[in-house]
Protein backbone atom coordinates (compact mmCIF):
# COMPACT_ATOMS: atom_id res chain seq x y z
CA UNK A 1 38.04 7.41 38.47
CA UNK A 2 41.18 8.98 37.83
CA UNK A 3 42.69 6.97 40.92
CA UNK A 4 41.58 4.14 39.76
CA UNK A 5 42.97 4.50 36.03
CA UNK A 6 46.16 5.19 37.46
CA UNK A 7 46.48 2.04 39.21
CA UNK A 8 45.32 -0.21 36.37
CA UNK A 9 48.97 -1.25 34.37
CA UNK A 10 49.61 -2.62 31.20
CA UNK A 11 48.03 -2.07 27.68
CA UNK A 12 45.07 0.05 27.86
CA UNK A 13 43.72 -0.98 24.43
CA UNK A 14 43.92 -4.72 25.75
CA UNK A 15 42.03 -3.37 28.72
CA UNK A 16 39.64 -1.49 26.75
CA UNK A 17 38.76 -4.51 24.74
CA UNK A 18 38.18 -6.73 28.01
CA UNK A 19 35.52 -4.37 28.76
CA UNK A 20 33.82 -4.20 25.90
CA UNK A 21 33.70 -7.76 25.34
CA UNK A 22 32.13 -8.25 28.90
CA UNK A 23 29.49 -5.74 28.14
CA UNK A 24 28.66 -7.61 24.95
CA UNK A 25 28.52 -10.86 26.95
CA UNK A 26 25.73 -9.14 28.91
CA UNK A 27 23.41 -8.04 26.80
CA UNK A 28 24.19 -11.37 24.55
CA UNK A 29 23.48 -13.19 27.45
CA UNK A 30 20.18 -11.36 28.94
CA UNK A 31 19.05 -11.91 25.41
CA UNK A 32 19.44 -15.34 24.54
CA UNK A 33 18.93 -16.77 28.32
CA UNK A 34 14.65 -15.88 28.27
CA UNK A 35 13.42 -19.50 27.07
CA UNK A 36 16.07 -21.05 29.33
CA UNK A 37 14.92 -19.29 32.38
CA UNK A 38 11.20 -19.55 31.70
CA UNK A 39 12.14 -23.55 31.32
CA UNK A 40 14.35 -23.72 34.20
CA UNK A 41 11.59 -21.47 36.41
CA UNK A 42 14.03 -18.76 36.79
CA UNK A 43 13.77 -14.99 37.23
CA UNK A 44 14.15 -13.71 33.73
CA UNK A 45 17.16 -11.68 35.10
CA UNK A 46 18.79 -14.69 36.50
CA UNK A 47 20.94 -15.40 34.05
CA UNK A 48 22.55 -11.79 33.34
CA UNK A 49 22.72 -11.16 37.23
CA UNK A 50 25.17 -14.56 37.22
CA UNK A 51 27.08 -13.80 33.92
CA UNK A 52 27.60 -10.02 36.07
CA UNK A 53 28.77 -11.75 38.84
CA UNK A 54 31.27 -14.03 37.00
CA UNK A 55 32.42 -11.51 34.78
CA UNK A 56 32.94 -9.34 37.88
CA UNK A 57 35.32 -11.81 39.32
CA UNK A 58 37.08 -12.55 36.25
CA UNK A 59 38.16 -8.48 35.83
CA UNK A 60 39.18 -8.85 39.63
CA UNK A 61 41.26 -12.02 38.32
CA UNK A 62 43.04 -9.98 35.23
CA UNK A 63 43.76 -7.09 37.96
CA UNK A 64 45.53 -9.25 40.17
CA UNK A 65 47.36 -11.30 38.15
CA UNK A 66 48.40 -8.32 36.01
CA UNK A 67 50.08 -6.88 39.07
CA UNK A 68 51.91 -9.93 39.66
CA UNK A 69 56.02 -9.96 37.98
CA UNK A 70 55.33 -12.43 34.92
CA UNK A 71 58.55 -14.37 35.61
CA UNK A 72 56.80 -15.73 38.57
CA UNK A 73 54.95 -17.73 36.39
CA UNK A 74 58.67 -19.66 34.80
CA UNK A 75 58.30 -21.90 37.97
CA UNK A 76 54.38 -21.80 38.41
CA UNK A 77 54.29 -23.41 34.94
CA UNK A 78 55.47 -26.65 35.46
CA UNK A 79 53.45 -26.98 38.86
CA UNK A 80 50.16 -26.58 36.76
CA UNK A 81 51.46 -28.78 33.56
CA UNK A 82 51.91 -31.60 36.10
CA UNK A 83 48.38 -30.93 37.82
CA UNK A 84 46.75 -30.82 34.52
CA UNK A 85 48.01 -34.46 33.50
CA UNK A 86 46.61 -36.60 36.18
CA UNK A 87 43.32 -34.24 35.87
CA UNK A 88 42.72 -34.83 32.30
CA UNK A 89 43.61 -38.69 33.11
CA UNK A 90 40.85 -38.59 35.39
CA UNK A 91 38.37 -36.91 33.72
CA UNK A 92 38.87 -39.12 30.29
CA UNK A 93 37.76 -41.87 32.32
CA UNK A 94 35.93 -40.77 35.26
CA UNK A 95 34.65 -37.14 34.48
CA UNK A 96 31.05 -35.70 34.45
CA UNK A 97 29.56 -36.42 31.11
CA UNK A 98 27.51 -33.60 29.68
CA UNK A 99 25.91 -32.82 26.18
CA UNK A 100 27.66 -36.84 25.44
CA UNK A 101 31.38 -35.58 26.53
CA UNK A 102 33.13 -36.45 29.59
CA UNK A 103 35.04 -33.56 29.50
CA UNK A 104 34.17 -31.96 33.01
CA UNK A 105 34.86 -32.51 36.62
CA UNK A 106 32.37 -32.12 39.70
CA UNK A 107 33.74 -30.54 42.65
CA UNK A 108 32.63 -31.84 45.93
CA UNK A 109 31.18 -29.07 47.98
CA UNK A 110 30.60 -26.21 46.16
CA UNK A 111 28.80 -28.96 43.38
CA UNK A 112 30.52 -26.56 40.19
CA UNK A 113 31.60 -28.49 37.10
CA UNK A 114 34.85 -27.08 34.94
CA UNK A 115 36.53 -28.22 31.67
CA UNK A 116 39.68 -29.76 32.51
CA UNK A 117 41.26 -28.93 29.34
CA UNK A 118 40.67 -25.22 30.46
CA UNK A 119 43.14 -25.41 32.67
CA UNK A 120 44.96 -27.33 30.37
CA UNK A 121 45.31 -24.84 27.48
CA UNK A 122 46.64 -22.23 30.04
CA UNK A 123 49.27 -25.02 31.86
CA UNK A 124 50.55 -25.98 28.25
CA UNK A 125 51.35 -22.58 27.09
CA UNK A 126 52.61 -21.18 30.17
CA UNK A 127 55.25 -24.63 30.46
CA UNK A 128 55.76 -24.13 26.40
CA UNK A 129 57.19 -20.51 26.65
CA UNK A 130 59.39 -21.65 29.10
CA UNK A 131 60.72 -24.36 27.69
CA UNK A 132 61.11 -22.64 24.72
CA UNK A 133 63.26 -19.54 26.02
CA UNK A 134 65.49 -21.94 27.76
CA UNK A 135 65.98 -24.14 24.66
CA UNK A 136 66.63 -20.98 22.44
CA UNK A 137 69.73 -21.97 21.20
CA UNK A 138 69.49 -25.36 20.94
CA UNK A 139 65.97 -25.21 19.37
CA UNK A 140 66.99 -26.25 15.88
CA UNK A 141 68.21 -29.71 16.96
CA UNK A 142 65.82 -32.31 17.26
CA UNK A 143 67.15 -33.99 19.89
CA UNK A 144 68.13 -31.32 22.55
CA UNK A 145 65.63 -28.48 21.41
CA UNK A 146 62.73 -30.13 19.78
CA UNK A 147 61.84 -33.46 21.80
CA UNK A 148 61.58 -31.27 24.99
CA UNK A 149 58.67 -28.94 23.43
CA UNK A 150 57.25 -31.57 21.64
CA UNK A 151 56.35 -34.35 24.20
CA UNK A 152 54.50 -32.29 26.53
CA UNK A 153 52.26 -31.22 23.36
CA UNK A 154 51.53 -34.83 22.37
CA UNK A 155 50.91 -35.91 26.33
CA UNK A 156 48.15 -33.22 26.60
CA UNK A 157 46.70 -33.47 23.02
CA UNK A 158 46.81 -37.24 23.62
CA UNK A 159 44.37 -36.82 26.68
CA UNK A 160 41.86 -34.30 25.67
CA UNK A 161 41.02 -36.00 22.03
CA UNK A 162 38.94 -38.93 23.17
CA UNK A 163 36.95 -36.86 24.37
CA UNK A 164 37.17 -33.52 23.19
CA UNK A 165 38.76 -34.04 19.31
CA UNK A 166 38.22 -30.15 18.34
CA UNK A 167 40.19 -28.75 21.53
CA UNK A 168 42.97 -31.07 20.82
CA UNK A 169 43.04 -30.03 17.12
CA UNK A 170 42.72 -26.59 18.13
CA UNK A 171 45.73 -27.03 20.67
CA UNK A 172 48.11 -28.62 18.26
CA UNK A 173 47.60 -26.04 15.33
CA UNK A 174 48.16 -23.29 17.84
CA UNK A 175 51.77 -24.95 18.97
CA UNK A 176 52.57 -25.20 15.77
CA UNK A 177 52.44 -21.50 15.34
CA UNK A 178 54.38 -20.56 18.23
CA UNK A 179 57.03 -23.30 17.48
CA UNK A 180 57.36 -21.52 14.35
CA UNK A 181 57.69 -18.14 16.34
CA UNK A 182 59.97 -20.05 18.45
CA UNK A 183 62.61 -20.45 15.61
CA UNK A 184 61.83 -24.12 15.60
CA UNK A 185 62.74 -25.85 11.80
CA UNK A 186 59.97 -26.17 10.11
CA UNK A 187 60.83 -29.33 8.85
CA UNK A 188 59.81 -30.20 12.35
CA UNK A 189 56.77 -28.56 12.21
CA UNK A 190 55.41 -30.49 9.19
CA UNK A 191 56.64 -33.66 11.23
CA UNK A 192 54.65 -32.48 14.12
CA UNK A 193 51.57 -31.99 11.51
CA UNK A 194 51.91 -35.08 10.06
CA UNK A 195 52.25 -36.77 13.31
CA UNK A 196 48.82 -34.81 14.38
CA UNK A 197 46.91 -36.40 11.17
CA UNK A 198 48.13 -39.84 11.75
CA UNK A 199 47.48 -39.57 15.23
CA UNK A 200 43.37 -38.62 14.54
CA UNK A 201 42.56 -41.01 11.97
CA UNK A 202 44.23 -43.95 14.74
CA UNK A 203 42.06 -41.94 17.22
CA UNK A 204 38.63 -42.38 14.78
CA UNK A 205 39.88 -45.49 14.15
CA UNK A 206 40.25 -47.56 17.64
CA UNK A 207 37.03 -45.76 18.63
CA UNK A 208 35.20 -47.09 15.44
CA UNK A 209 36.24 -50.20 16.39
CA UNK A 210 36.23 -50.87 20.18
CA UNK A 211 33.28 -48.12 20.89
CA UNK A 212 34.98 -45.92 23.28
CA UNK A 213 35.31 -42.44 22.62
CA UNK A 214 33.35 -40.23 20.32
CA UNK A 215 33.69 -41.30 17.12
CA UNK A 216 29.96 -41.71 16.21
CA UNK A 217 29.76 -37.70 16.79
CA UNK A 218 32.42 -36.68 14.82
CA UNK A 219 31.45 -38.78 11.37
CA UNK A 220 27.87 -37.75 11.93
CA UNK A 221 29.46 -33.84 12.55
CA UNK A 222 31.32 -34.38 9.02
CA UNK A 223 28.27 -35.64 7.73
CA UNK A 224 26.01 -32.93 8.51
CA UNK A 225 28.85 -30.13 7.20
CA UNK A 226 29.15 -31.96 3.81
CA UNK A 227 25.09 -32.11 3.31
CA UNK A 228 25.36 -35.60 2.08
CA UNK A 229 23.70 -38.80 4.27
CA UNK A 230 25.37 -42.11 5.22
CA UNK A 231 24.26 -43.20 1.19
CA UNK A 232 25.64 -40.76 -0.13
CA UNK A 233 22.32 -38.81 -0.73
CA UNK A 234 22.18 -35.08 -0.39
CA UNK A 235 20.12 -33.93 2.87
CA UNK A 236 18.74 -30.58 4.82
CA UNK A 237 20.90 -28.78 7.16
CA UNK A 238 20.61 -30.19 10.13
CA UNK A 239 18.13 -28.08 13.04
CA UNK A 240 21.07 -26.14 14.52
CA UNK A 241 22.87 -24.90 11.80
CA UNK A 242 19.21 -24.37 10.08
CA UNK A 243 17.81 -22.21 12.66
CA UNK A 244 21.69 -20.31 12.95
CA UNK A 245 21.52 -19.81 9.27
CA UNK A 246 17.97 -17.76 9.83
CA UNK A 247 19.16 -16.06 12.84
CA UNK A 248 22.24 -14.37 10.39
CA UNK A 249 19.35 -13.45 7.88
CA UNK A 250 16.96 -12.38 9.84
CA UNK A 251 19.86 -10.16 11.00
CA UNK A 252 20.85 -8.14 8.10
CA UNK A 253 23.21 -5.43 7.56
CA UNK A 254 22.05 -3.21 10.89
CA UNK A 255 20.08 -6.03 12.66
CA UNK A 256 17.09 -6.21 14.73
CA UNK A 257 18.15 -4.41 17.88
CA UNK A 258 18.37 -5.69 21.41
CA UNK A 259 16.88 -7.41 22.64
CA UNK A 260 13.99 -8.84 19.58
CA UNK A 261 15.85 -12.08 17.88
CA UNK A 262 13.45 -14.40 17.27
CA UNK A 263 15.55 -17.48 16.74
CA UNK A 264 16.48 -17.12 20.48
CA UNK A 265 13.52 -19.59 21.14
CA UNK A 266 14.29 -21.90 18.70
CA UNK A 267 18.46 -22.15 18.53
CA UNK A 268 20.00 -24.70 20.69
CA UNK A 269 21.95 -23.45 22.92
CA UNK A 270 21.95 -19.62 21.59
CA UNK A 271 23.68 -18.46 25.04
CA UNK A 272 27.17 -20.49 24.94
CA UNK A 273 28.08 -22.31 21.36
CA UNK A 274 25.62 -20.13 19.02
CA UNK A 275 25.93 -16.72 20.59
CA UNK A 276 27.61 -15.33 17.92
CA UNK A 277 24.40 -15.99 15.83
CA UNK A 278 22.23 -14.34 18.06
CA UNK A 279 24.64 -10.93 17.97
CA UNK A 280 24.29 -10.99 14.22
CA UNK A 281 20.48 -11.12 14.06
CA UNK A 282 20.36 -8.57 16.71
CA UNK A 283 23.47 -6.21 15.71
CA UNK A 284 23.45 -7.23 12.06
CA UNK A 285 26.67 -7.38 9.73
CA UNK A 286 27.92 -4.39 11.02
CA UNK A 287 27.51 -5.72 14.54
CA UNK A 288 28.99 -9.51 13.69
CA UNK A 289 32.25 -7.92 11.85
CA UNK A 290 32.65 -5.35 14.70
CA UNK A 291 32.75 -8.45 17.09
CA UNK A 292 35.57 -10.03 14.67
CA UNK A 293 37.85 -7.13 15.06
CA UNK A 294 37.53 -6.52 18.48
CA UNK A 295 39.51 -10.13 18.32
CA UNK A 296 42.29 -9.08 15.98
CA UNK A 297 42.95 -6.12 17.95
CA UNK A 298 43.59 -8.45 20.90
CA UNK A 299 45.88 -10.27 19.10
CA UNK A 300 47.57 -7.29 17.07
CA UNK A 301 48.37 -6.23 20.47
CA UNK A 302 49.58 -8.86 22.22
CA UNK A 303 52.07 -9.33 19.04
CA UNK A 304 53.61 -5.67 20.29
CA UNK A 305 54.12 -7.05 22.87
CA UNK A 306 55.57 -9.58 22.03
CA UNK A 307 57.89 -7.86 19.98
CA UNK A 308 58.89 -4.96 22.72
CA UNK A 309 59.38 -7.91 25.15
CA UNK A 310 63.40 -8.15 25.77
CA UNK A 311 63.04 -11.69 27.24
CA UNK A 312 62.06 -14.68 25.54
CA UNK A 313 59.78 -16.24 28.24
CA UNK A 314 57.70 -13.28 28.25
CA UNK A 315 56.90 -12.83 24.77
CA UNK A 316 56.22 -16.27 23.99
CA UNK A 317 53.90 -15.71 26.97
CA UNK A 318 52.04 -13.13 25.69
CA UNK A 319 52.03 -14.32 21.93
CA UNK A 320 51.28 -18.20 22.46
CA UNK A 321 48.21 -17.12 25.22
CA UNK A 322 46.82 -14.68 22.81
CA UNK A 323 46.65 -16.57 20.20
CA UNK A 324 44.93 -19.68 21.40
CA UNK A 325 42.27 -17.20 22.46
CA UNK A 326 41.67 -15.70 19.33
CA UNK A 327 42.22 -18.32 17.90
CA UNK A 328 38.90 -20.02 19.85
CA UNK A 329 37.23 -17.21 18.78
CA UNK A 330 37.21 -17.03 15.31
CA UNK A 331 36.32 -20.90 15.26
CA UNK A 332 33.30 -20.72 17.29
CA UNK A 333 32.23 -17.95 14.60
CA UNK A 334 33.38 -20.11 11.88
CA UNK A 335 30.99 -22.85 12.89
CA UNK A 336 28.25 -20.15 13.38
CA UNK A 337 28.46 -19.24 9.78
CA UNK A 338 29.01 -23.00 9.01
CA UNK A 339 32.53 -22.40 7.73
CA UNK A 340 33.40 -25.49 9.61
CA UNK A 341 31.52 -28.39 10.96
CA UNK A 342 30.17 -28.05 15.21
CA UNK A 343 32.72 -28.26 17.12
CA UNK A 344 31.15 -27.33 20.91
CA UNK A 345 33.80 -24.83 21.31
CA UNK A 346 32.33 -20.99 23.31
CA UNK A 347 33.15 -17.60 22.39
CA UNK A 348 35.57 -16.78 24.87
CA UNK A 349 34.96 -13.82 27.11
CA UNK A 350 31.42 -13.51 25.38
CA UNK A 351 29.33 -16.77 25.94
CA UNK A 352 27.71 -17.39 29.49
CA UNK A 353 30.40 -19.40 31.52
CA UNK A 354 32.11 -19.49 34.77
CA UNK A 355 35.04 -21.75 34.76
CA UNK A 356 36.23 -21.09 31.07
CA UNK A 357 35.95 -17.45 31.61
CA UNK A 358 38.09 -17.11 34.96
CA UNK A 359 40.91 -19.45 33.11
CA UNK A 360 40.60 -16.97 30.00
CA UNK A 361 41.07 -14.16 32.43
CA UNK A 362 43.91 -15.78 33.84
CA UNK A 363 45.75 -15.94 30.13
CA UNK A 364 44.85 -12.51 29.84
CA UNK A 365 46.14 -11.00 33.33
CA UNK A 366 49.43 -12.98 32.17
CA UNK A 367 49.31 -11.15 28.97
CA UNK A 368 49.16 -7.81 30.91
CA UNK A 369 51.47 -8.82 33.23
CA UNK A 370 54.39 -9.19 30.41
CA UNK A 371 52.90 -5.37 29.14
CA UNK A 372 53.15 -4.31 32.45
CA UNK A 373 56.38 -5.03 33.13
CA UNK A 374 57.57 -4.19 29.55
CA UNK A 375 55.99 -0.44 29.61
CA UNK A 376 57.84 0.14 33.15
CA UNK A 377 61.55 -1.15 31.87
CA UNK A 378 60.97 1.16 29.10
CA UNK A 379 59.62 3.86 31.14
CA UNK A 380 62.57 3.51 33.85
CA UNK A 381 65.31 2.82 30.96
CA UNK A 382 66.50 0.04 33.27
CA UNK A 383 65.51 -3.73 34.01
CA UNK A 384 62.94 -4.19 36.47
CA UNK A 385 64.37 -6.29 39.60
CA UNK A 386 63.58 -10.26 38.82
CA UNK A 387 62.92 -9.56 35.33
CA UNK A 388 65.90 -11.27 33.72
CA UNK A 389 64.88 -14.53 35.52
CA UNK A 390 63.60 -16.42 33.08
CA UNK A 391 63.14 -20.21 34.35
CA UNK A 392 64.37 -22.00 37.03
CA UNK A 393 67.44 -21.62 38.22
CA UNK A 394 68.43 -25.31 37.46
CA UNK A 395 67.53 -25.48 34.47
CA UNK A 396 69.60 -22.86 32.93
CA UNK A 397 72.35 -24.73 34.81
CA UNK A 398 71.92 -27.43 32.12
CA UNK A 399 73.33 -25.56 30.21
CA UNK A 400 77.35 -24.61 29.74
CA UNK A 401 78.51 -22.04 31.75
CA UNK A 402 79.28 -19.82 29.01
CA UNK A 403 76.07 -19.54 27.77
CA UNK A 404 74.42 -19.15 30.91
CA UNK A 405 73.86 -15.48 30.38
CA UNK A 406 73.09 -15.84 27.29
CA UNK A 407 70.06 -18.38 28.20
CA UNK A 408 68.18 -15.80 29.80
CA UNK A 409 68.51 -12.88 26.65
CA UNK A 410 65.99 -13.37 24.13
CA UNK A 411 66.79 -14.08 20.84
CA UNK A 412 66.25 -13.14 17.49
CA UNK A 413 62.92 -13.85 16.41
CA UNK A 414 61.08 -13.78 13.22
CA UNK A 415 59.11 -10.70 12.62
């Protein structure tokens, strides 16, 4: 054991956390999985046996990727922001529809669907932070600093809204924060907002109009959150935020146990978008808020690390990737609690996935990576060979040759 703790790197708390989210996923899972694997005549242990198994894969994805030298990822970046265009293209317009979204493709073979805009999320973060540390200190000018961070935001937002509006929304708020980490004006920021709004009601708009896309859902999700009907008329919850509502009563301060919710049977899908219900009726309050701050630890430290991080690429690694997955988080819970309206969007690490976990344990072997790497500069009181590469080599020759060392120094950010 002690072998074994010795070769694992990075920030133990983050570690920690991994884990315990991944045993929560399995006994969340086991629980809420019975009336799908009496309908699908499974095994009744189906279901946790293949959330083991992916889980397993996904630690043995952080593992390896947190042994990798972050900066690897400068160049690796752009290589998966330019795969992830033509993919969402394709799956806009020719992608598996499920639960009325085309937001998945099929792959031949091994017949396994996966979320596009999975990949995505990770591609446009990675390709942000480096963009970002090479545009440090032109980052205030709209032209030469902004335009380059911004269009790759608006070219992947653009693609994933038809069909997949609360993604896209989620993606664009989430920019905006690191731009604002990334010493970008804010003036720019509100542009970038404003831009956003316009760009949604067009969106709802055309797809009023000419019938494509998804805007039916979205008024009817609206609908449903404000509790009025199409005449204006006040109605009933609708069945899935009804039966989540009981589930959080039933659950209480201390909860049921594990193992005995009762709105299991009755939830729609209580394994994936609504699994945050089932832990509160089953861990109560105490178990619900628990969940919540296993999150903000996450993200607490990820923002050390962020802030010990000497380069800029790293930190905006670890500090944009973080926060898009906490940031998931607390809006699946939101909409569990009916905060905000559905959005379709799982509990990352914790609802019963494949694809969407092994691309979450991708951001967070990066995250460990930058820790990693940080904890052994410190440790040696010297740079790590490679570390001070930031990005590729030509494109820190765009800039002038006396600020070529400087390009690859982080700067000051805000605290």
């Amino acid at each position: 054991m002690q072998q074994l703790l010795d070769r694992i790197k990075g920030d133990k708390v983050i570690w920690a956390v991994v884990l315990i989210l991944s045993f929560v996923s399995m006994l969340a899972v086991y629980s809420s999985t019975g009336s799908l694997a009496y309908r699908m005549d499974k095994n009744g242990s189906y279901y946790l046996i293949k959330q083991l198994m992916v889980l397993g894969v996904g630690l043995g994805v952080i593992y390896w990727i947190h042994n990798l030298n972050y900066t690897k990822f400068a160049k690796i970046a752009v290589l998966l922001y330019l795969i992830s265009l033509p993919l969402l293209f394709y799956t806009l317009f020719f992608g598996t529809t499920l639960n009325e979204g085309s937001r998945w493709i099929r792959l031949p073979v091994v017949n396994i669907t996966f979320q596009t805009s999975d990949l995505a999320k990770l591609a446009l973060f990675m390709f942000l932070a480096r963009i970002l540390s090479i545009k440090q200190n032109v980052i205030k000018d709209w032209k030469k600093g902004f335009m380059p961070v911004l269009i790759p935001v608006f070219a992947t937002c653009a693609l994933i809204a038809p069909a997949n509006l609360s993604t896209a929304m989620m993606l664009g708020f989430t920019c905006c924060i690191l731009f604002f980490i990334g010493r970008v004006q804010v003036k720019h920021i509100a542009l970038l907002a404003l831009a956003g709004i316009i760009g949604v009601v067009l969106l709802f708009t055309v797809s009023k109009i000419t019938g494509f896309g998804r805007a039916a859902t979205w008024e009817q999700r609206i609908h449903d959150f404000v509790g009025k009907s199409e005449d204006g008329k006040k109605k009933e919850d609708v069945y899935q935020v009804l039966q989540a509502k009981i589930a959080i009563a039933n659950g209480g301060v201390t909860g049921l146990g594990p193992g005995n919710s009762q709105q299991r049977n009755f939830l729609p899908h209580p394994y994936s978008d609504f699994i945050y219900s089932i832990i509160i009726e089953e861990y109560g309050l105490i178990g619900g808020a628990g969940l919540v701050g296993l999150y903000l630890l996450f993200l607490w430290r990820s923002i050390l690390i962020f802030r010990r991080c000497p380069y800029a690429f790293g930190a905006f690694l670890a500090v944009g990737l973080s926060i898009t997955l906490v940031f998931q988080a607390m809006l699946n819970m939101a909409v569990n609690v009916h905060l905000v309206p559905v959005t379709g969007l799982t509990l990352p690490l914790v609802s019963m996935g494949g694809s969407s976990i092994w691309f979450n344990s991708i951001a967070i072997g990066v995250i460990l990576s930058v820790s990693r790497y940080v904890d052994e500069m410190e440790g040696d009181g010297q740079e790590v060979e490679g570390v001070a590469v930031e990005a590729a080599t030509e494109a820190i020759e765009e800039e002038p040759a006396d600020k070529k060392k400087r390009a690859t120094k982080k700067q000051t950010l805000p605290a």
